[in-house]
PDB file of N, CA and C in Angstrom:
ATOM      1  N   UNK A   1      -3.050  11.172   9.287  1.00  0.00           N
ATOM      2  CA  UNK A   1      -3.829  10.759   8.145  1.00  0.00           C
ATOM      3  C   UNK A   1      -2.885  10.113   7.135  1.00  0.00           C
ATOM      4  N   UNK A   2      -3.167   9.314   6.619  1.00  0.00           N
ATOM      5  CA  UNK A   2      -2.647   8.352   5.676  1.00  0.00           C
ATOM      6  C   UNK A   2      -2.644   8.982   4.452  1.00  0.00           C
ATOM      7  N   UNK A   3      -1.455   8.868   3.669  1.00  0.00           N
ATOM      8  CA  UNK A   3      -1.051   9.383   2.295  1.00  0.00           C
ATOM      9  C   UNK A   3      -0.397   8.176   1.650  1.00  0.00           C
ATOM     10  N   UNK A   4      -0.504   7.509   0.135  1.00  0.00           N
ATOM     11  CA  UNK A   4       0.219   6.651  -0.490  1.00  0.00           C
ATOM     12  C   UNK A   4       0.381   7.219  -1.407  1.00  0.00           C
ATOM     13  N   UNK A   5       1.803   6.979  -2.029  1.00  0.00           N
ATOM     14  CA  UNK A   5       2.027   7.449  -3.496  1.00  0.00           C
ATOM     15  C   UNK A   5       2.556   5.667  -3.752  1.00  0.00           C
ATOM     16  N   UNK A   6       2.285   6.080  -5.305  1.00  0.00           N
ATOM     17  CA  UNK A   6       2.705   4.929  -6.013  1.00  0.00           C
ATOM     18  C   UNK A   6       3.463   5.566  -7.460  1.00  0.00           C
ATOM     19  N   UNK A   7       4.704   5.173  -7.249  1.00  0.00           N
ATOM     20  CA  UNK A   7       6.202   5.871  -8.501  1.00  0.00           C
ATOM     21  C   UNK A   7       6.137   4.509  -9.230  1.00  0.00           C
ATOM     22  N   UNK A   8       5.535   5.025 -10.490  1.00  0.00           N
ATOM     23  CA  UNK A   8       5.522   3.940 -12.278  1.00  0.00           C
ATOM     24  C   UNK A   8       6.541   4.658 -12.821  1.00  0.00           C
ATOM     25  N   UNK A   9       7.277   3.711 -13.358  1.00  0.00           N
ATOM     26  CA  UNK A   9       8.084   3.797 -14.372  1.00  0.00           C
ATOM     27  C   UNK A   9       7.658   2.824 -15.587  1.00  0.00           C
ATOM     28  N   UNK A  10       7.998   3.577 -16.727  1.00  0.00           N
ATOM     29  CA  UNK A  10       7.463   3.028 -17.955  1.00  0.00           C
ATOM     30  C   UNK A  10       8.425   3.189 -18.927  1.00  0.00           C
ATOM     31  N   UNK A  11       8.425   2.139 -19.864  1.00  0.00           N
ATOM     32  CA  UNK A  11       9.339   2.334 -21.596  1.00  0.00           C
ATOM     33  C   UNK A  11       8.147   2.252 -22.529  1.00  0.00           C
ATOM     34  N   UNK A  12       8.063   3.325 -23.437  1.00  0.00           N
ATOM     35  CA  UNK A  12       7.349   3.538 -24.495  1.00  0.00           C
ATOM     36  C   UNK A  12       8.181   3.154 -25.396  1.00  0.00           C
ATOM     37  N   UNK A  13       8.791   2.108 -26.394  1.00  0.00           N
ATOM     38  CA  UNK A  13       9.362   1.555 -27.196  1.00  0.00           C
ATOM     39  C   UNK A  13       8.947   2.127 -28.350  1.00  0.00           C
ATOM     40  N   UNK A  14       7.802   2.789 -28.727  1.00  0.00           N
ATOM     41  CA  UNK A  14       7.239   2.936 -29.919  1.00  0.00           C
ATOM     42  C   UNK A  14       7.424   4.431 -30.447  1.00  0.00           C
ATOM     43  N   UNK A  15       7.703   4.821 -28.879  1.00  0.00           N
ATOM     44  CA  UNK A  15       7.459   6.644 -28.910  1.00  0.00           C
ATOM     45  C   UNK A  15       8.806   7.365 -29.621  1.00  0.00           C
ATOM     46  N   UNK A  16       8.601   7.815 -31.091  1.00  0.00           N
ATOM     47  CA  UNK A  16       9.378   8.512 -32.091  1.00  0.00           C
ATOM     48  C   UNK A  16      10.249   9.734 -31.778  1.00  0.00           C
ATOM     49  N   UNK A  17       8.786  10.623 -30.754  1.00  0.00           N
ATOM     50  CA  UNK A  17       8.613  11.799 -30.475  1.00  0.00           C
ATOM     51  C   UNK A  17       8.237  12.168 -29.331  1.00  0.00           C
ATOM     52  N   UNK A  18       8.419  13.468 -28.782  1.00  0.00           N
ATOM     53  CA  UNK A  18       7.846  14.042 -27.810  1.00  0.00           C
ATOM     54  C   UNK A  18       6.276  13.521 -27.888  1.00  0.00           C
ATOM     55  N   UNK A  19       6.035  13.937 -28.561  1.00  0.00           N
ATOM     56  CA  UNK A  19       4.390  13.935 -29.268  1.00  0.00           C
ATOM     57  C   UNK A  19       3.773  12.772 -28.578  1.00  0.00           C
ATOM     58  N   UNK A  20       4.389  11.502 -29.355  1.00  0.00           N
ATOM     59  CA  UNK A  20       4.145  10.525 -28.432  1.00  0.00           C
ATOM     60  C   UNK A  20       4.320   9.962 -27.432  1.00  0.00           C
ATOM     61  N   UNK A  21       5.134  10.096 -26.722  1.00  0.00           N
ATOM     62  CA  UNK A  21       5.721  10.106 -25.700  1.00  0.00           C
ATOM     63  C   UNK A  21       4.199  10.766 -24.631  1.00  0.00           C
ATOM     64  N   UNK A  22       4.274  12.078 -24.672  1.00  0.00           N
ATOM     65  CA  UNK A  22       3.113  12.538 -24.450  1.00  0.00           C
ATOM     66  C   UNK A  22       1.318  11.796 -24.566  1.00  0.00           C
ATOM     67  N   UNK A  23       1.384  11.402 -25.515  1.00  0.00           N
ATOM     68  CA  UNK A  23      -0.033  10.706 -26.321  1.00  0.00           C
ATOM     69  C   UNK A  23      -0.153   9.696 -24.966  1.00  0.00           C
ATOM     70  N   UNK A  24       0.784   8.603 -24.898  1.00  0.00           N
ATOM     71  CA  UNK A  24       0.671   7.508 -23.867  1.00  0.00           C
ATOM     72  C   UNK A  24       0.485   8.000 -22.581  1.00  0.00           C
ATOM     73  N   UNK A  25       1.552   9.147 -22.177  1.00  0.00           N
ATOM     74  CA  UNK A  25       1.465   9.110 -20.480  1.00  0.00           C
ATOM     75  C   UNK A  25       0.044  10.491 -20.262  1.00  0.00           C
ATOM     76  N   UNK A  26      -0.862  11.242 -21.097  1.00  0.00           N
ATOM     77  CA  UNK A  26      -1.798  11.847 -20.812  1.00  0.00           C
ATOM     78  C   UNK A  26      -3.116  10.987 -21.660  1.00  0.00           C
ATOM     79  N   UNK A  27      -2.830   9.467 -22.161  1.00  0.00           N
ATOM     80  CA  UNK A  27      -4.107   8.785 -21.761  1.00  0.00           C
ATOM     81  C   UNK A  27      -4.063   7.575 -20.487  1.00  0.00           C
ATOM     82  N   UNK A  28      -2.895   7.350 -20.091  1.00  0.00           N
ATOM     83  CA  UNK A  28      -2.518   6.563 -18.864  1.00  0.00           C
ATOM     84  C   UNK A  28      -3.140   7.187 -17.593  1.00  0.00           C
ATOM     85  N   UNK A  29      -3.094   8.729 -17.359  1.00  0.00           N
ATOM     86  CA  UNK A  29      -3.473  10.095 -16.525  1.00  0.00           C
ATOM     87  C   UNK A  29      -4.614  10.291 -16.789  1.00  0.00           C
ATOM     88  N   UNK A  30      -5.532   9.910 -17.882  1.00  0.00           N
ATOM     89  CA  UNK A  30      -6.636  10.510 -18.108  1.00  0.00           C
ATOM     90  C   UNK A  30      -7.600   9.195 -17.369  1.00  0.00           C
ATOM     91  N   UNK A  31      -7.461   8.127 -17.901  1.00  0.00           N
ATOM     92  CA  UNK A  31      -7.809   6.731 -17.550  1.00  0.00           C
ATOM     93  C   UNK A  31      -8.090   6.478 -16.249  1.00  0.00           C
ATOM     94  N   UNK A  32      -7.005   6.859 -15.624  1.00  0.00           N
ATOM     95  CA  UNK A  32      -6.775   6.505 -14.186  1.00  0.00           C
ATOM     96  C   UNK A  32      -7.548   7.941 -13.338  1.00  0.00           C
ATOM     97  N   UNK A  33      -7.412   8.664 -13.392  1.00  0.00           N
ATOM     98  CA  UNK A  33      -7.830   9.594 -12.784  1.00  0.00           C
ATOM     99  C   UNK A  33      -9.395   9.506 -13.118  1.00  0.00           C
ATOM    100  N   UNK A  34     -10.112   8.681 -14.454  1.00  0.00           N
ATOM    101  CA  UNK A  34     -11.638   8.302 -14.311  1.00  0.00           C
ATOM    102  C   UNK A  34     -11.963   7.422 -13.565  1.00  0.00           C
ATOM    103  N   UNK A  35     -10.949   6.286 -13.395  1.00  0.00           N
ATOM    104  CA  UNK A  35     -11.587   5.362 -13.182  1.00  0.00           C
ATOM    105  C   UNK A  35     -11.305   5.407 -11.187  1.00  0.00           C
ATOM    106  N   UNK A  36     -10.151   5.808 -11.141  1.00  0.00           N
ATOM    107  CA  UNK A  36     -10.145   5.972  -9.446  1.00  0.00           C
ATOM    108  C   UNK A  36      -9.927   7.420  -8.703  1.00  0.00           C
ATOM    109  N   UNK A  37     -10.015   7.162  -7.586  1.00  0.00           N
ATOM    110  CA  UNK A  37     -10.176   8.479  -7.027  1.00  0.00           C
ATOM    111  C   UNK A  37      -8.543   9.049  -6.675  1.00  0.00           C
ATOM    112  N   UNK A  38      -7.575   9.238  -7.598  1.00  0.00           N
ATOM    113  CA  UNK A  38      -6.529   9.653  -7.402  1.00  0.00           C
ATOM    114  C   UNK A  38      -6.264  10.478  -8.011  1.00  0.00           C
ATOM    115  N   UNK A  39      -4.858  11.067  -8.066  1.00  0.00           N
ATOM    116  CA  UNK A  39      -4.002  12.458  -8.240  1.00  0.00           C
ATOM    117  C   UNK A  39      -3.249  11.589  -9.231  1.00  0.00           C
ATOM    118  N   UNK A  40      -2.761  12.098 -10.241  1.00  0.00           N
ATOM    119  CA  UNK A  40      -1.581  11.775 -11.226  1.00  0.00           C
ATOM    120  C   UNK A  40      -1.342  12.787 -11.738  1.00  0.00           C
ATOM    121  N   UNK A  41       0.349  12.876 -12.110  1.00  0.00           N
ATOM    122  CA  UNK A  41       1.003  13.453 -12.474  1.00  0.00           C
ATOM    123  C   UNK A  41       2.425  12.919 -13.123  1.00  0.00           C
ATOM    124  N   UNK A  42       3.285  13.526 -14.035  1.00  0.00           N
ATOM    125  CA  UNK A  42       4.327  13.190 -14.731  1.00  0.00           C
ATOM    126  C   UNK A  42       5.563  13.297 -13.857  1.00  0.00           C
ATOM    127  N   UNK A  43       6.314  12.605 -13.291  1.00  0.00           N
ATOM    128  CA  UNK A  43       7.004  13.617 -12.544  1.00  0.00           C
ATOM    129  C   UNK A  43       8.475  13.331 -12.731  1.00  0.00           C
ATOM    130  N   UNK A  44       9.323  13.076 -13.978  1.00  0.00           N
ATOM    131  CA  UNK A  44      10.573  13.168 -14.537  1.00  0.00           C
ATOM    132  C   UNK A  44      10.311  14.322 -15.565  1.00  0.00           C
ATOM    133  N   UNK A  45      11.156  14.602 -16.488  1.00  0.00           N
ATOM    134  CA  UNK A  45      11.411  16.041 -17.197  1.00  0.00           C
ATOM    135  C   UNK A  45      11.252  14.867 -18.657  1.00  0.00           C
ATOM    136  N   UNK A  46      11.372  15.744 -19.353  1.00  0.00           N
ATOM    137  CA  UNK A  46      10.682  14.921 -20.971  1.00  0.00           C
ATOM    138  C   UNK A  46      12.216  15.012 -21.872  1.00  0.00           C
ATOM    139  N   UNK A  47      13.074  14.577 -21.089  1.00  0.00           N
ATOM    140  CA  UNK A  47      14.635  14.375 -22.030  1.00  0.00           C
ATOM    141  C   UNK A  47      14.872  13.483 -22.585  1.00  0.00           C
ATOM    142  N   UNK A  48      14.129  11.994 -22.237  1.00  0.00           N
ATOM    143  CA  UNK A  48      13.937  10.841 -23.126  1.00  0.00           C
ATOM    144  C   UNK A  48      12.784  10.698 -23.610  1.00  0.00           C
ATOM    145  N   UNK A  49      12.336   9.876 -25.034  1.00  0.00           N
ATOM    146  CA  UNK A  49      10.822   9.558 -25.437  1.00  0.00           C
ATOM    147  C   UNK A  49      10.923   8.834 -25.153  1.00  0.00           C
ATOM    148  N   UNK A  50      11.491   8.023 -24.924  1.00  0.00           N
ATOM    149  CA  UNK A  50      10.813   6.590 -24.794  1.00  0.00           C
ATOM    150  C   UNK A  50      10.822   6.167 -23.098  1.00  0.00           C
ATOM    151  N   UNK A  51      10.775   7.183 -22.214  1.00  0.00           N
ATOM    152  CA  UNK A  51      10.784   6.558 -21.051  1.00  0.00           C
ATOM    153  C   UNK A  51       9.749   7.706 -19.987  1.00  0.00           C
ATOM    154  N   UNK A  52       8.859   7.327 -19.196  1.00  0.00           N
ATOM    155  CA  UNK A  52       8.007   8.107 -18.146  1.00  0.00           C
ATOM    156  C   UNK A  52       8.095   7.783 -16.988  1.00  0.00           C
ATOM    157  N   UNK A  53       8.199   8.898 -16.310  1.00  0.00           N
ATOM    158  CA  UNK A  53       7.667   8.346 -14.843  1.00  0.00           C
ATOM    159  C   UNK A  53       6.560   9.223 -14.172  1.00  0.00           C
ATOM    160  N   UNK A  54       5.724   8.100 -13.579  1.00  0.00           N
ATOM    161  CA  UNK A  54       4.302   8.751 -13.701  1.00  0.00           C
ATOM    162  C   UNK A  54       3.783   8.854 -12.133  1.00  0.00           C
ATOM    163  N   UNK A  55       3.474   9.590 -11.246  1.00  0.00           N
ATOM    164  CA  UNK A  55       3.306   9.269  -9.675  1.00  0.00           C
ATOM    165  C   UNK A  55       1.470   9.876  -9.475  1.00  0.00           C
ATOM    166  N   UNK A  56       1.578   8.136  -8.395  1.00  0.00           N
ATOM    167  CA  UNK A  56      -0.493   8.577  -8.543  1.00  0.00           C
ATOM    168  C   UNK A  56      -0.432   8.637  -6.676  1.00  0.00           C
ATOM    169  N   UNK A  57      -1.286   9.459  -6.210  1.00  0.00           N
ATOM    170  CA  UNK A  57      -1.449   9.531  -5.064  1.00  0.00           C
ATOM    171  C   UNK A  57      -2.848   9.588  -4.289  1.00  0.00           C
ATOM    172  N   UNK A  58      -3.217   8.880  -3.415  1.00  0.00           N
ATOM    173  CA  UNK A  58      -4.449   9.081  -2.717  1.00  0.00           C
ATOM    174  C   UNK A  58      -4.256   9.269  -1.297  1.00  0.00           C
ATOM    175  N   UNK A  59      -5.538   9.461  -0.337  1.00  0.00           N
ATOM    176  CA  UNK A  59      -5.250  10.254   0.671  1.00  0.00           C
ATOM    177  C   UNK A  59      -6.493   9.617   1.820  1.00  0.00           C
ATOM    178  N   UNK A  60      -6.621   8.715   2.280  1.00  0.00           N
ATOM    179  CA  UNK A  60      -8.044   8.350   2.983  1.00  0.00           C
ATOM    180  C   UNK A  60      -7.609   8.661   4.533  1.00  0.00           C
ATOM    181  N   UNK A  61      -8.449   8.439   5.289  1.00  0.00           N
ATOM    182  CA  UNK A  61      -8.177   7.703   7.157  1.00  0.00           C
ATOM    183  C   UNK A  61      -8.223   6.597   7.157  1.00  0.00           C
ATOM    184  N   UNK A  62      -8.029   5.381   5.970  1.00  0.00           N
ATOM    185  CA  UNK A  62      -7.732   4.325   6.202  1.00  0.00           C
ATOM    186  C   UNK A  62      -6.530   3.668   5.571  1.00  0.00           C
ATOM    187  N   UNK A  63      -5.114   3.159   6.543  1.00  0.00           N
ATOM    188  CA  UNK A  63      -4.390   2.689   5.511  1.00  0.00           C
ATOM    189  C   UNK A  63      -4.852   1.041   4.787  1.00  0.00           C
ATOM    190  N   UNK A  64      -5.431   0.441   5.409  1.00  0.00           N
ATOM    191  CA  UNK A  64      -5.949  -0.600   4.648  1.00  0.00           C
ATOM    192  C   UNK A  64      -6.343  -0.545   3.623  1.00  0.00           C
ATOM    193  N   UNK A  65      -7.050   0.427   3.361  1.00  0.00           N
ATOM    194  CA  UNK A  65      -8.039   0.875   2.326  1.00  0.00           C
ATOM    195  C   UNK A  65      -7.027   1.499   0.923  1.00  0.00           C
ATOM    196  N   UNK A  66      -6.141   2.292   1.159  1.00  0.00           N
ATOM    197  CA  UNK A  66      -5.036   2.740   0.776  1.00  0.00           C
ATOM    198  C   UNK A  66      -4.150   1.366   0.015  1.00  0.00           C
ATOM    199  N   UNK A  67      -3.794   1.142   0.762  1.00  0.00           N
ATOM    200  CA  UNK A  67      -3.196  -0.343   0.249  1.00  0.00           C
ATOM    201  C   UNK A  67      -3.777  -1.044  -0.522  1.00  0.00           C
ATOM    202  N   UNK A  68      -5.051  -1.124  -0.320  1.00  0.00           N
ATOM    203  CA  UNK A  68      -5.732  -1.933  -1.381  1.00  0.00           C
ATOM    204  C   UNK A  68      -6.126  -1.537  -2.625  1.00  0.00           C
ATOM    205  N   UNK A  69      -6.320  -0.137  -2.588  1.00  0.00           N
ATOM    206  CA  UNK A  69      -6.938   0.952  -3.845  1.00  0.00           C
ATOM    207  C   UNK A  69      -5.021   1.237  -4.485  1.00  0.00           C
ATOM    208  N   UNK A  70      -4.087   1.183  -3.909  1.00  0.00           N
ATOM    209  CA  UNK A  70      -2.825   1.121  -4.480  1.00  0.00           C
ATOM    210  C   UNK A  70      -2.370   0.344  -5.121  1.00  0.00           C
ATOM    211  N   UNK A  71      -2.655  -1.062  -5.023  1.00  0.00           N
ATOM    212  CA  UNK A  71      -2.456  -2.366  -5.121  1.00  0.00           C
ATOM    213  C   UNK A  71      -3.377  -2.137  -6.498  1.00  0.00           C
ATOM    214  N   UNK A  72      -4.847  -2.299  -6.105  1.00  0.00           N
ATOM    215  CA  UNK A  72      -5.875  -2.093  -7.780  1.00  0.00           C
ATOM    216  C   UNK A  72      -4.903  -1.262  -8.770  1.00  0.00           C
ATOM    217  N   UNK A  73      -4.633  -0.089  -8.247  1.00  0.00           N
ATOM    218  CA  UNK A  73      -4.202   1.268  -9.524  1.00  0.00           C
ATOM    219  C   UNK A  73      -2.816   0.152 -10.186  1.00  0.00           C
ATOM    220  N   UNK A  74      -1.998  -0.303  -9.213  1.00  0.00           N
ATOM    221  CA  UNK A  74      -0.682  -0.919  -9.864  1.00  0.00           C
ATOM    222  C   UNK A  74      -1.384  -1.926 -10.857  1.00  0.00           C
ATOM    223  N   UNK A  75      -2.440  -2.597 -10.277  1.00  0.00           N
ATOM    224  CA  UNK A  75      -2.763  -3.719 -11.463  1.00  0.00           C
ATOM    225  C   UNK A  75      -3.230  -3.266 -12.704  1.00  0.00           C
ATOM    226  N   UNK A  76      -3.935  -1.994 -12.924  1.00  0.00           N
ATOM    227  CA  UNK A  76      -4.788  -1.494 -14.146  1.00  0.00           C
ATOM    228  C   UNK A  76      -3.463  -0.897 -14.639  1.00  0.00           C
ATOM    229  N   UNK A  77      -2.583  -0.137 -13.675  1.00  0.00           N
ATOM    230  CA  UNK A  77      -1.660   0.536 -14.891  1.00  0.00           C
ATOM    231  C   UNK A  77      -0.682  -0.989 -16.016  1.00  0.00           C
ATOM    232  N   UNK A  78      -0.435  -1.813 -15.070  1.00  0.00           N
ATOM    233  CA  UNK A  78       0.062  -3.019 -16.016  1.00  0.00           C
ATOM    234  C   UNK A  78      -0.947  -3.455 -17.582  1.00  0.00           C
ATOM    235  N   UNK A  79      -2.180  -3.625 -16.685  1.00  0.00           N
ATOM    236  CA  UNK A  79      -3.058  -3.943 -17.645  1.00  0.00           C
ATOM    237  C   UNK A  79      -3.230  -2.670 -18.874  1.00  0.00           C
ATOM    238  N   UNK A  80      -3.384  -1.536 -18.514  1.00  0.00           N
ATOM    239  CA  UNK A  80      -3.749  -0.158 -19.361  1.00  0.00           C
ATOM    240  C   UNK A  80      -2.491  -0.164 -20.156  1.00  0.00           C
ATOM    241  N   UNK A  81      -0.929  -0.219 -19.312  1.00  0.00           N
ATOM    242  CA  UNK A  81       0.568   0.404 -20.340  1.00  0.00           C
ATOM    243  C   UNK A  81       0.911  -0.770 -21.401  1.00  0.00           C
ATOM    244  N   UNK A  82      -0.146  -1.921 -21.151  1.00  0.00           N
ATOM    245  CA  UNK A  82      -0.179  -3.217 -22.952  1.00  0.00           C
ATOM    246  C   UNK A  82      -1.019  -2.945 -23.810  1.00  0.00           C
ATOM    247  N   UNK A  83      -2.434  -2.096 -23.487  1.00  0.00           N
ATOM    248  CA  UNK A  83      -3.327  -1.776 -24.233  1.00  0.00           C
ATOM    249  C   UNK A  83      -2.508  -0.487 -24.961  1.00  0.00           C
ATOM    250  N   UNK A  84      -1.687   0.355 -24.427  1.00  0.00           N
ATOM    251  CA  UNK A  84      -1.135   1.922 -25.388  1.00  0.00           C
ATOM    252  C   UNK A  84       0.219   1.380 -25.801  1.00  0.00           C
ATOM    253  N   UNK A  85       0.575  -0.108 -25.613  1.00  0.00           N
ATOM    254  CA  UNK A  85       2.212  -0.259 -26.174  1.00  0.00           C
ATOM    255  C   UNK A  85       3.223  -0.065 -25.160  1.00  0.00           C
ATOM    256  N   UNK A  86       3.311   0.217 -24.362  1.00  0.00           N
ATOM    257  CA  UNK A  86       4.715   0.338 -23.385  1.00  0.00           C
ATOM    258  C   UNK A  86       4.756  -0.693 -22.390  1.00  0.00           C
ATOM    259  N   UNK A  87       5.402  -0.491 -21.288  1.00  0.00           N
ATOM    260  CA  UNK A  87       5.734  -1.218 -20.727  1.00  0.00           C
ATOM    261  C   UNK A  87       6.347  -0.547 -19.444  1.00  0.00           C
ATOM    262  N   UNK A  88       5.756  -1.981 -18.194  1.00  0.00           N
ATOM    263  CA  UNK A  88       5.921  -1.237 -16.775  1.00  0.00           C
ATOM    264  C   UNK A  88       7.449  -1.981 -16.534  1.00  0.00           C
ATOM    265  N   UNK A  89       8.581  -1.110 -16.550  1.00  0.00           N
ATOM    266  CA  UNK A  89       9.869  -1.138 -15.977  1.00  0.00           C
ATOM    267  C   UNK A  89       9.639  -1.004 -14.558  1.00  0.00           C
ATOM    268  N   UNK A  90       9.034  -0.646 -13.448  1.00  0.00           N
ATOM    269  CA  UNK A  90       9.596  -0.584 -12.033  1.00  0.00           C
ATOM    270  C   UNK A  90       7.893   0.341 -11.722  1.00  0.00           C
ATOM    271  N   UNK A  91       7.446  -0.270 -10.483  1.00  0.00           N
ATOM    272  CA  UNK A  91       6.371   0.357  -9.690  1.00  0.00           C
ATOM    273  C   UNK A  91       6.750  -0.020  -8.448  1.00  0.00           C
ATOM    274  N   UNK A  92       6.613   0.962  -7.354  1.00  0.00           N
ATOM    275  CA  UNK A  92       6.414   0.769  -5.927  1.00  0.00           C
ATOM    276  C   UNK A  92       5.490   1.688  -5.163  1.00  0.00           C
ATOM    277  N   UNK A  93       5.392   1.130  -4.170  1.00  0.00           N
ATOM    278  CA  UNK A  93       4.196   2.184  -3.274  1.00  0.00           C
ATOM    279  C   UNK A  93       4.869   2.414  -2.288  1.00  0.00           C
ATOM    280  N   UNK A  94       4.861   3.957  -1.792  1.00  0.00           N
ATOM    281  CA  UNK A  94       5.222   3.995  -0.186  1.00  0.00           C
ATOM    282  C   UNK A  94       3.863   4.927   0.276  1.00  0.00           C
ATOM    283  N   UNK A  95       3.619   4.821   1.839  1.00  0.00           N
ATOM    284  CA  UNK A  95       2.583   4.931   2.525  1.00  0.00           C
ATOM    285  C   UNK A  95       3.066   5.648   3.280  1.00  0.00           C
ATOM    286  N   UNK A  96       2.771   7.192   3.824  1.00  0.00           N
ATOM    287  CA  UNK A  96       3.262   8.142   4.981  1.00  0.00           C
ATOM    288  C   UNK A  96       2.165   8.048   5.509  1.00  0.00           C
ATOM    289  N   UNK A  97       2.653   8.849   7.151  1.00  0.00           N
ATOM    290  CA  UNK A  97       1.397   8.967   7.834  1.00  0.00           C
ATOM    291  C   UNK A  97       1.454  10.322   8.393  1.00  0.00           C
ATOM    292  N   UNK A  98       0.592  11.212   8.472  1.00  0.00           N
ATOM    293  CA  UNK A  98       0.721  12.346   8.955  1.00  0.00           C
ATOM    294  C   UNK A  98       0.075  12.507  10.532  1.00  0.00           C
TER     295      UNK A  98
END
């Protein structure tokens, strides 16, 4: 069965604080997890503000399908991290197969 993760990296330029820092990457997580059928989570430690890394994962029997719903999520997070101020430093997808 087919598994994709997709690893975002982001610069929050604006983020002062933890606080904010936070504010951006749990409405980036909130967004995405409405609008598609994926898993997100934070998955670096919170030692810089101004920087996240954010990993979204889905899980079908199709990798086509996978690829393509990976491909969408990379385009909305570009589009979503200009609407909260930051900025996408580095995204990739890798695809396992079980």
């Amino acid at each position: 069965m087919p598994v994709a993760r997709l690893t975002v990296e982001l610069s929050i330029p604006h983020a002062q604080s933890l606080k904010d820092r936070r504010q951006v990457v749990r409405s980036l997580k909130d967004k995405l997890r409405h609008n598609f059928n994926v898993s997100v989570a934070e998955l670096d430690e919170a030692s810089l503000w101004n920087r996240a890394v954010v990993g979204i994962v889905a899980i079908s029997s199709s990798p086509s399908y996978l690829a393509g719903q990976m491909q969408e999520v990379d385009q909305a997070i570009h589009r979503l991290a200009g609407s909260l101020s930051a900025e996408v430093l580095d995204s990739y997808v890798e695809q396992i197969e079980f």
